[in-house]
N, C-alpha and C. Protein backbone atom coordinates (compact mmCIF):
# COMPACT_ATOMS: atom_id res chain seq x y z
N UNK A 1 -33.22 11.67 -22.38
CA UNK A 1 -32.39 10.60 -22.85
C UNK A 1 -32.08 9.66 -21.70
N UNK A 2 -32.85 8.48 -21.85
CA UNK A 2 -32.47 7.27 -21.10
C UNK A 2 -30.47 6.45 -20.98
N UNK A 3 -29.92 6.19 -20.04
CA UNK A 3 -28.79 6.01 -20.04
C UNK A 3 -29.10 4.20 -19.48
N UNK A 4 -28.80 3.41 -20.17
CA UNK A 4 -29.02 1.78 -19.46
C UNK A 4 -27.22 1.32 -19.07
N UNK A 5 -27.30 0.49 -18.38
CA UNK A 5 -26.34 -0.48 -17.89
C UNK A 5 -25.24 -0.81 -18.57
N UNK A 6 -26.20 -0.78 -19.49
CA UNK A 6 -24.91 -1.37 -20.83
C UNK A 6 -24.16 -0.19 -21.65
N UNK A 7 -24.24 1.13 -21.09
CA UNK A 7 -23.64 2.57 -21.95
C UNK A 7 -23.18 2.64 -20.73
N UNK A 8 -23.14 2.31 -19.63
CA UNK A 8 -22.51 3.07 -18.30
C UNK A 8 -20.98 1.66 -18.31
N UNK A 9 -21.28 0.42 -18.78
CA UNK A 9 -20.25 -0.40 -18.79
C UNK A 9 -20.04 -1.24 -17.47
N UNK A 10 -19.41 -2.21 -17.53
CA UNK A 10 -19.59 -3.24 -16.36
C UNK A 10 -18.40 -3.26 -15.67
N UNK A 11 -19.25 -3.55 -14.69
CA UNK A 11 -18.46 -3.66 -13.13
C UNK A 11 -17.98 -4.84 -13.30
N UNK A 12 -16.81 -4.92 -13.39
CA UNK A 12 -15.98 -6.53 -12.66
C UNK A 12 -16.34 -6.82 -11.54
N UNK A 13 -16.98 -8.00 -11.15
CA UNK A 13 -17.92 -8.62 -10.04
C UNK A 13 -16.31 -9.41 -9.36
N UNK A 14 -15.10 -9.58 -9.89
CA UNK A 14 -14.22 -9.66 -8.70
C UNK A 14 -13.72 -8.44 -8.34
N UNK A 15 -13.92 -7.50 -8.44
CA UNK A 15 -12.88 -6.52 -8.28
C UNK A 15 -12.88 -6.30 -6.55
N UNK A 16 -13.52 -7.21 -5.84
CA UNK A 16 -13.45 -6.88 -4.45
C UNK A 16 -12.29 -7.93 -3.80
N UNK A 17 -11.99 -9.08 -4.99
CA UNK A 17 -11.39 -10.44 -5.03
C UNK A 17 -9.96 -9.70 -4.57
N UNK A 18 -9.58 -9.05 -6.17
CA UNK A 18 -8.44 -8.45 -6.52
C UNK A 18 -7.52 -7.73 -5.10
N UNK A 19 -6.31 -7.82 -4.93
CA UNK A 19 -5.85 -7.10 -3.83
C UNK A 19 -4.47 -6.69 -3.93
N UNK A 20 -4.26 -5.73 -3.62
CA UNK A 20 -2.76 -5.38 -4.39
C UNK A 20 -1.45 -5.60 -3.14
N UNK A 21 -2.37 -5.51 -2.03
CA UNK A 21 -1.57 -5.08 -0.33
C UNK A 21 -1.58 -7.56 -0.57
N UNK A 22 -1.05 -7.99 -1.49
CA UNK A 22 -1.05 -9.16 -1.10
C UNK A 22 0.54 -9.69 -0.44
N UNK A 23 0.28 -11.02 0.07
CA UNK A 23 1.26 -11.64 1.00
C UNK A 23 2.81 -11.32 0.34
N UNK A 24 2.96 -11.91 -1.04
CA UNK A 24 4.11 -11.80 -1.73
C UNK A 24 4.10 -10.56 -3.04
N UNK A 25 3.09 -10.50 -3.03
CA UNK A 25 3.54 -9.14 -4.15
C UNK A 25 3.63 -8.17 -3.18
N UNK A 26 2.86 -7.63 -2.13
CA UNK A 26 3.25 -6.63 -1.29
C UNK A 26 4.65 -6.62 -0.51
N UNK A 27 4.96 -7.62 -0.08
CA UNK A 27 6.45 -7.00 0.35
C UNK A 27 7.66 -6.58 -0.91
N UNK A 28 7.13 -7.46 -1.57
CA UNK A 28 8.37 -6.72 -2.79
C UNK A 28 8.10 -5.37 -3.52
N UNK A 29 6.92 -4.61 -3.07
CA UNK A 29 6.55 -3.67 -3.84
C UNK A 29 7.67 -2.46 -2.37
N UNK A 30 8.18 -2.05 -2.85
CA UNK A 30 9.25 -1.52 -2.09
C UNK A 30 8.20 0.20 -1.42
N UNK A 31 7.33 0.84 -2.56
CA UNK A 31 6.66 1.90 -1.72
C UNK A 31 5.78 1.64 -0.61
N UNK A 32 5.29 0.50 -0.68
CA UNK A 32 4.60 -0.17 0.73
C UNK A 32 5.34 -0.67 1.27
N UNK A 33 6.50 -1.23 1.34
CA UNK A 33 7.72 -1.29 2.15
C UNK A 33 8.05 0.09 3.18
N UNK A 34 8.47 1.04 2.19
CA UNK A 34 8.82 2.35 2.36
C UNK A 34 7.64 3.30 3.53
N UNK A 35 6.05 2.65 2.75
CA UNK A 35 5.17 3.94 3.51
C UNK A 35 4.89 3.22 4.49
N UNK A 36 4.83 1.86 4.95
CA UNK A 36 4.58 1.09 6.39
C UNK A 36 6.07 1.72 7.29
N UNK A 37 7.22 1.38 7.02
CA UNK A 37 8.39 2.18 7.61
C UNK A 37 8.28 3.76 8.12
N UNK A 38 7.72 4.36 7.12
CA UNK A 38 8.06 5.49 7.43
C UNK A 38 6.27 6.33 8.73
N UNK A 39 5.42 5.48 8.56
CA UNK A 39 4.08 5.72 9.52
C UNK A 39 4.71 5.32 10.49
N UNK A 40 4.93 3.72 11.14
CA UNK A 40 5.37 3.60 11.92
C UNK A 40 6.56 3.62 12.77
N UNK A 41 7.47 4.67 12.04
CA UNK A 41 8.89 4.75 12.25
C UNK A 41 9.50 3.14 12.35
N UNK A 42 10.37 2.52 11.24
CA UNK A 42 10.85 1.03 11.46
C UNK A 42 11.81 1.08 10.73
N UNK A 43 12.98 1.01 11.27
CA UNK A 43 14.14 1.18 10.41
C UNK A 43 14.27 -0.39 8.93
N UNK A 44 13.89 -1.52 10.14
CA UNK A 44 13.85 -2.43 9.20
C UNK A 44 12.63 -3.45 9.19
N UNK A 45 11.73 -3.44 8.11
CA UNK A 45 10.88 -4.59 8.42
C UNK A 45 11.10 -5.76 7.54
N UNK A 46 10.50 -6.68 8.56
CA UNK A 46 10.95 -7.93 8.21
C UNK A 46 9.29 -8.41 7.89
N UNK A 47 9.71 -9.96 7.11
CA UNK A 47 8.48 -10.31 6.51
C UNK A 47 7.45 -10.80 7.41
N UNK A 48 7.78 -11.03 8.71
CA UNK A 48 6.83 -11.28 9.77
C UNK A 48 5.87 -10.49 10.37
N UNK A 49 7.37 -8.77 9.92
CA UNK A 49 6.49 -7.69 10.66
C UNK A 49 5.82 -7.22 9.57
N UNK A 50 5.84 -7.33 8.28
CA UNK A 50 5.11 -7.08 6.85
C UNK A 50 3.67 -7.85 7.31
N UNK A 51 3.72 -8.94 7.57
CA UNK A 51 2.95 -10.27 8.08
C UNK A 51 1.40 -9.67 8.95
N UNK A 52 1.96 -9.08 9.82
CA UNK A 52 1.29 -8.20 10.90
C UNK A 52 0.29 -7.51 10.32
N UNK A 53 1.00 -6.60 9.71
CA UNK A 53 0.56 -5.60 9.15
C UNK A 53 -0.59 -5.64 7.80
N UNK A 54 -0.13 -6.81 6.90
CA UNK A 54 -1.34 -6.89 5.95
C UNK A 54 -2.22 -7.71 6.96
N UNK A 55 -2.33 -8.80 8.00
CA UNK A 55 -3.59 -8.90 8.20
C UNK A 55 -3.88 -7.45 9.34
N UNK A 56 -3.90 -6.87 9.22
CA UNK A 56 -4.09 -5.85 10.22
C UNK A 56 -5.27 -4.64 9.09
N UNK A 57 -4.34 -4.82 7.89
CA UNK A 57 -5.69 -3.80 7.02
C UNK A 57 -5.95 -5.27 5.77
N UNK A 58 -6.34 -6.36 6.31
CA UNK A 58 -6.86 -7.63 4.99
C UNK A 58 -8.26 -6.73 4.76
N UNK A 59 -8.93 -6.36 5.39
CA UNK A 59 -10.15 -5.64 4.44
C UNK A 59 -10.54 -4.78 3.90
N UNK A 60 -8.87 -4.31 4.01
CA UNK A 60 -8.64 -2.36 3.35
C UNK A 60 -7.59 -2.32 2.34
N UNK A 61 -6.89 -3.71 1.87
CA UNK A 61 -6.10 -3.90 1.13
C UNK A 61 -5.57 -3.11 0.05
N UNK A 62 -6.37 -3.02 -0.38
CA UNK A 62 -6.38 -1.66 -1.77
C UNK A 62 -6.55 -0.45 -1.41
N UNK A 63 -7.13 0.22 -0.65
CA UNK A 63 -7.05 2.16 0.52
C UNK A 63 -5.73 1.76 0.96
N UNK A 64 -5.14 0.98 1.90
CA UNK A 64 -4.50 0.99 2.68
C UNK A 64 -2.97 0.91 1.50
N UNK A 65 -2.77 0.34 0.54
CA UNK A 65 -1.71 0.39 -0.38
C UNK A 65 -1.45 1.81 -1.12
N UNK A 66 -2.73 2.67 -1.40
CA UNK A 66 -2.90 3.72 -1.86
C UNK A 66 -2.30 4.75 -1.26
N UNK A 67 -2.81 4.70 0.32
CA UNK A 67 -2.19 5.60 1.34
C UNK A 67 -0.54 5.40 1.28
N UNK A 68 -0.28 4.30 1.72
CA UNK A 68 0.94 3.88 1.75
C UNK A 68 1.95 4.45 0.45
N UNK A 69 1.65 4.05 -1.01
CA UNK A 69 2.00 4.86 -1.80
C UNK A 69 2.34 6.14 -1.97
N UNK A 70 1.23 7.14 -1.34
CA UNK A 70 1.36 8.06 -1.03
C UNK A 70 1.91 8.55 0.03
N UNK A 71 2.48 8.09 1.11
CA UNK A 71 3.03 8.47 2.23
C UNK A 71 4.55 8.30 1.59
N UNK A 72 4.76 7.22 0.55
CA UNK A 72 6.56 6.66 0.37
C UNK A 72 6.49 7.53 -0.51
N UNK A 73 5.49 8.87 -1.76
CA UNK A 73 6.11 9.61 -2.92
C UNK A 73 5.98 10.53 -1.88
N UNK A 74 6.48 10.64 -0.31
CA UNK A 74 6.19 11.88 0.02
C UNK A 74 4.91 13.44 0.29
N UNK A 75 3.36 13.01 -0.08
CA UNK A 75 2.98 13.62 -0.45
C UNK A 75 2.38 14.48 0.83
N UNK A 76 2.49 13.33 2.00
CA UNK A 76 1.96 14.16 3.56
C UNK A 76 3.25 14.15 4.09
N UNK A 77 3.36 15.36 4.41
CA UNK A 77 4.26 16.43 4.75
C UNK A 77 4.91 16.03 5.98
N UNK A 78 4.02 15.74 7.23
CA UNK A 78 3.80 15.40 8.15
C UNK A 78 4.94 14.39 8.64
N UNK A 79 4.17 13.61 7.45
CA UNK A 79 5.28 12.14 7.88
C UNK A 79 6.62 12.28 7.00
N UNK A 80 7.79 11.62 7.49
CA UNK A 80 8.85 11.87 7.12
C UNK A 80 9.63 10.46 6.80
N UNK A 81 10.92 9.96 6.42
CA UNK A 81 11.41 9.66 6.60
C UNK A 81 12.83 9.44 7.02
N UNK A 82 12.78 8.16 8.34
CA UNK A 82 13.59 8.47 9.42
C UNK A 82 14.68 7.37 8.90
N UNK A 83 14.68 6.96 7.61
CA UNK A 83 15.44 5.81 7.54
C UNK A 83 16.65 6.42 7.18
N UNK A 84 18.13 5.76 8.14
CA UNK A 84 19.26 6.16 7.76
C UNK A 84 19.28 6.38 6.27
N UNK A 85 20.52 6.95 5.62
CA UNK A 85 20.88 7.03 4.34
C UNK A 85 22.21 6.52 4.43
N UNK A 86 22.47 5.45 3.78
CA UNK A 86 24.03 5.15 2.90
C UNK A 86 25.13 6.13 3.46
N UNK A 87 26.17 5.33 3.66
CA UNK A 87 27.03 6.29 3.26
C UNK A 87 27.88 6.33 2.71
N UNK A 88 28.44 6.62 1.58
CA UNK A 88 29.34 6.24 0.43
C UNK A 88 31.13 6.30 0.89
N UNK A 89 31.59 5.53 0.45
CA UNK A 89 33.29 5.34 1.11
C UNK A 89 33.64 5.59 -0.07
């Protein structure tokens, strides 16, 4: 049994376009907030130092958001977070 192109389904020819680690949707996405903070120990980043940092992975945009995700649900052990906590009055 032959399998063609058209049963396997198509590739979106932007999907390399697409980027999730972008200028303004990435800083408001608060777990890439969270997993850039917590790799590089930063109590606070600012949008300059956000700035840095996406052109630093612009050609890993989408791995590099993934990781990040995964570093802010906690899932490597390793890394921690060092960011104060609140403290309620």
């Amino acid at each position: 049994m032959q399998t063609t192109s058209r049963q396997l389904g198509r590739v979106d020819p932007n999907f390399s376009k697409k980027t999730i680690f972008k200028k303004d949707r990435g800083y408001n996405d608060l777990a890439i907030r969270r997993g850039l903070c917590m790799l590089y120990l930063i109590v606070i980043l600012t949008k300059k130092m956000f700035e840095q940092y996406r052109r630093r992975y612009r050609h890993y945009c989408t791995v590099a958001s993934l990781y990040l995700w995964s570093i802010a649900a906690g899932t490597i052990k390793r890394i921690k977070d060092y960011t104060p906590e609140k403290k309620e009055e």
